[in-house]
C-alpha atoms as a PDB file:
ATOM      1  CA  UNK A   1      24.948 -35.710  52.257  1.00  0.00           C
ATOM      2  CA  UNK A   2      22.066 -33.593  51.274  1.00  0.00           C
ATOM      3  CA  UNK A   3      22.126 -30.616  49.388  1.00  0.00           C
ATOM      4  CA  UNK A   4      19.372 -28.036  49.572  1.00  0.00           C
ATOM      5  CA  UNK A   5      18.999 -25.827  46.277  1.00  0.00           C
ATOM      6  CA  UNK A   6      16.911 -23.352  46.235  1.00  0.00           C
ATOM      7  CA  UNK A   7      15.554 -22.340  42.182  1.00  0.00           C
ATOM      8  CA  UNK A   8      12.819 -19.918  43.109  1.00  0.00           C
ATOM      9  CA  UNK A   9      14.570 -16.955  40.905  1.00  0.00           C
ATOM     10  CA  UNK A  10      14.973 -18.624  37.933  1.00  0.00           C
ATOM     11  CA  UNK A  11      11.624 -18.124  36.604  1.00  0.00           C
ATOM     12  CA  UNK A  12      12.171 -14.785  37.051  1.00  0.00           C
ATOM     13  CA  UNK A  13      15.603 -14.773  35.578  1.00  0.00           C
ATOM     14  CA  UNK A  14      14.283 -16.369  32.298  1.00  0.00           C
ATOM     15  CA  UNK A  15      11.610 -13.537  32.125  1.00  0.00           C
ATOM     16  CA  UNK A  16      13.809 -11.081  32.445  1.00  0.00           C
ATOM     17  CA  UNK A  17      15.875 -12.629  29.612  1.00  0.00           C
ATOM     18  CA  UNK A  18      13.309 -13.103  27.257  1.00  0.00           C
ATOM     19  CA  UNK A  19      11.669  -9.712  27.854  1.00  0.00           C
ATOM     20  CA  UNK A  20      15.202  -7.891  26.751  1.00  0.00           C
ATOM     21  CA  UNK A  21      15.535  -9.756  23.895  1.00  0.00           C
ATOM     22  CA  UNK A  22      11.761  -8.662  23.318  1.00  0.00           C
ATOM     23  CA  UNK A  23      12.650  -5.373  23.857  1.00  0.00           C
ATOM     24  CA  UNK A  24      15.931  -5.293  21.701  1.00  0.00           C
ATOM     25  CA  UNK A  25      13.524  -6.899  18.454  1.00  0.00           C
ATOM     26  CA  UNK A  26      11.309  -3.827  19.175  1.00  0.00           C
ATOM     27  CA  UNK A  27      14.269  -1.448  19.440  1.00  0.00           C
ATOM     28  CA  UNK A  28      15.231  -2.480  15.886  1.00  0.00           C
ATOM     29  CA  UNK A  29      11.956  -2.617  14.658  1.00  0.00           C
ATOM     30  CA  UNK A  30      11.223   1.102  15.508  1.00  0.00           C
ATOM     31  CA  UNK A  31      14.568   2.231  13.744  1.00  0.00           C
ATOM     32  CA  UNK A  32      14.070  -0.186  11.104  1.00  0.00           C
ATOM     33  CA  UNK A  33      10.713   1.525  10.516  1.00  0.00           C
ATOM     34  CA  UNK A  34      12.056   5.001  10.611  1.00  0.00           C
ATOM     35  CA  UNK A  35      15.179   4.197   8.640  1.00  0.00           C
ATOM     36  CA  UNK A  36      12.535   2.772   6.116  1.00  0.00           C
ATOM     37  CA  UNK A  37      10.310   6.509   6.217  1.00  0.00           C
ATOM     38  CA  UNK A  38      13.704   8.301   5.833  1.00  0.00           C
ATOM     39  CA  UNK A  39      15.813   6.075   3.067  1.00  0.00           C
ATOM     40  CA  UNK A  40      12.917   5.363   0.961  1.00  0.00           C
ATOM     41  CA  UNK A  41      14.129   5.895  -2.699  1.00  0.00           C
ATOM     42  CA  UNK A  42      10.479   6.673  -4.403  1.00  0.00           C
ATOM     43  CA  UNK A  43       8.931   9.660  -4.738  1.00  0.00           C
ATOM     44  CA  UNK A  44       5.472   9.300  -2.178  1.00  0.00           C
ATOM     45  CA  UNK A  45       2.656  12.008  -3.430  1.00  0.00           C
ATOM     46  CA  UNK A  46       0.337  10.672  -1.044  1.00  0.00           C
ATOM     47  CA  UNK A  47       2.613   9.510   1.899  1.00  0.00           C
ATOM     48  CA  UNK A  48       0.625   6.281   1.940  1.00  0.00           C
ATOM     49  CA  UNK A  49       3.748   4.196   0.880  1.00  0.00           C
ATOM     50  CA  UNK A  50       6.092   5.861   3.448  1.00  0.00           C
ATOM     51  CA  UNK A  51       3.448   5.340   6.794  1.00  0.00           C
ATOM     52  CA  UNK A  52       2.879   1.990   5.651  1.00  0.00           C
ATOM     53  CA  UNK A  53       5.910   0.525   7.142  1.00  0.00           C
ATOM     54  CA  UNK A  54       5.292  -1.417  10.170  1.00  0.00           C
ATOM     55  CA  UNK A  55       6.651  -4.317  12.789  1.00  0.00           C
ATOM     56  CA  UNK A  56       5.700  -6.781  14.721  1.00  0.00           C
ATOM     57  CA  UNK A  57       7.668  -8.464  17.671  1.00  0.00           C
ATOM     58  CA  UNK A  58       5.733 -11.834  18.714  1.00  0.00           C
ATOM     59  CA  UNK A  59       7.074 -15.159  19.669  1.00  0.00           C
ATOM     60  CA  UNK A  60       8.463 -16.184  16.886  1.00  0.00           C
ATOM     61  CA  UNK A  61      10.515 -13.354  16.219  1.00  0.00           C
ATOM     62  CA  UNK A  62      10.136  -9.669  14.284  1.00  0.00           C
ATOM     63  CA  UNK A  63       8.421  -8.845  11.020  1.00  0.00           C
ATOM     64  CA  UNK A  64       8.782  -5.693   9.056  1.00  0.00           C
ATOM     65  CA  UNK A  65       6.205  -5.664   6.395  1.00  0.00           C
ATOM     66  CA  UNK A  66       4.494  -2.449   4.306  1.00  0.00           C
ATOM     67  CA  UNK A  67       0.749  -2.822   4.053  1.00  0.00           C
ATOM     68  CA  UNK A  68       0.795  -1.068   0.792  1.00  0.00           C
ATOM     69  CA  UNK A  69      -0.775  -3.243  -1.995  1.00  0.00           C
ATOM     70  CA  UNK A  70       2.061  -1.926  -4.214  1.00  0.00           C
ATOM     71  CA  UNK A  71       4.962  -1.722  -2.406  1.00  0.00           C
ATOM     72  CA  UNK A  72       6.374  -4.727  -3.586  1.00  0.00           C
ATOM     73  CA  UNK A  73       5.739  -3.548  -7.274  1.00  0.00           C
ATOM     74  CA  UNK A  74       7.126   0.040  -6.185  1.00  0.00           C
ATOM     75  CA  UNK A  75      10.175  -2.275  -5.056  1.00  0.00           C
ATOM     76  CA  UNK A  76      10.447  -4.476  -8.412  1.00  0.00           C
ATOM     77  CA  UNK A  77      11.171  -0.931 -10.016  1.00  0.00           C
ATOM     78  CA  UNK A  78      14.179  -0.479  -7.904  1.00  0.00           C
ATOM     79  CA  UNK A  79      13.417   1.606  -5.419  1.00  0.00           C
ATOM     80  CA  UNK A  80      13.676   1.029  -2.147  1.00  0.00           C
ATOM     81  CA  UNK A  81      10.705   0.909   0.320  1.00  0.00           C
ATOM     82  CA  UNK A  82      11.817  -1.637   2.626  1.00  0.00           C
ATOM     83  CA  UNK A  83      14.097  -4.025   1.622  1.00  0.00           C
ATOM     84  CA  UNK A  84      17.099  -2.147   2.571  1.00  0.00           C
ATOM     85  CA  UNK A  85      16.164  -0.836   5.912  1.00  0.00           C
ATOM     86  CA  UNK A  86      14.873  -5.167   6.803  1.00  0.00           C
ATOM     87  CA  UNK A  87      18.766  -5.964   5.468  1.00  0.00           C
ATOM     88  CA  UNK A  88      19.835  -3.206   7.778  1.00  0.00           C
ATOM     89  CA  UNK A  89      17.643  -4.343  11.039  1.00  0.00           C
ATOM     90  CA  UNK A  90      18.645  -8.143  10.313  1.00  0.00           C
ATOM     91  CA  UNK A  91      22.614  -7.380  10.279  1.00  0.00           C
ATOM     92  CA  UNK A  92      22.106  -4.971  13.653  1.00  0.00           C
ATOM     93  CA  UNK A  93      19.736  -8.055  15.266  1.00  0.00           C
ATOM     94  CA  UNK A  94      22.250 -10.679  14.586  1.00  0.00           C
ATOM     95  CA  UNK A  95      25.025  -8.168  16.077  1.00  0.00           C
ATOM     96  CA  UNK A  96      22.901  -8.072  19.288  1.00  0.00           C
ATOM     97  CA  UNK A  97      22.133 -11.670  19.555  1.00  0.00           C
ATOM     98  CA  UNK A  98      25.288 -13.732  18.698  1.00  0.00           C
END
């Protein structure tokens, strides 16, 4: 007996796939960004510390990260710049994904 298969839409399939989960990561990533501008502890005279927030969705996965030099200090005070919201986008990523 001889079966004919035919797989031609599964490359397609697995794109589709991957590019939702892409586009869930960036999803969070954008609210995890704003949630970071909005929830942010610290008083910001010059704004740079608030529009430093960003993301990145690659292969690998997504990374929240603030480019200011002293963000991390501004966060070993205990405020909050980003830690929070990056707790926040983790819980909501696993939510979607497990």
């Amino acid at each position: 007996m001889v079966i004919d298969s035919d797989f031609s839409d599964v490359d397609q399939f697995f794109d589709d796939v991957e590019w939702e989960v892409q586009k869930g990561m960036i999803d969070v990533g954008d609210a995890a960004v704003k949630d970071a501008e909005e929830s942010g502890t610290y008083q910001d005279h010059t704004l740079t510390l608030r529009t430093s927030n960003t993301f990145d969705v690659d292969d690998d996965g997504l990374t929240l990260e603030n480019t200011a030099d002293y963000a991390s200090y501004v966060e070993a005070k205990g405020f909050v710049v980003l830690s929070d919201p990056a707790l926040r986008a983790e819980k909501k990523l696993k939510e979607m994904f497990e």
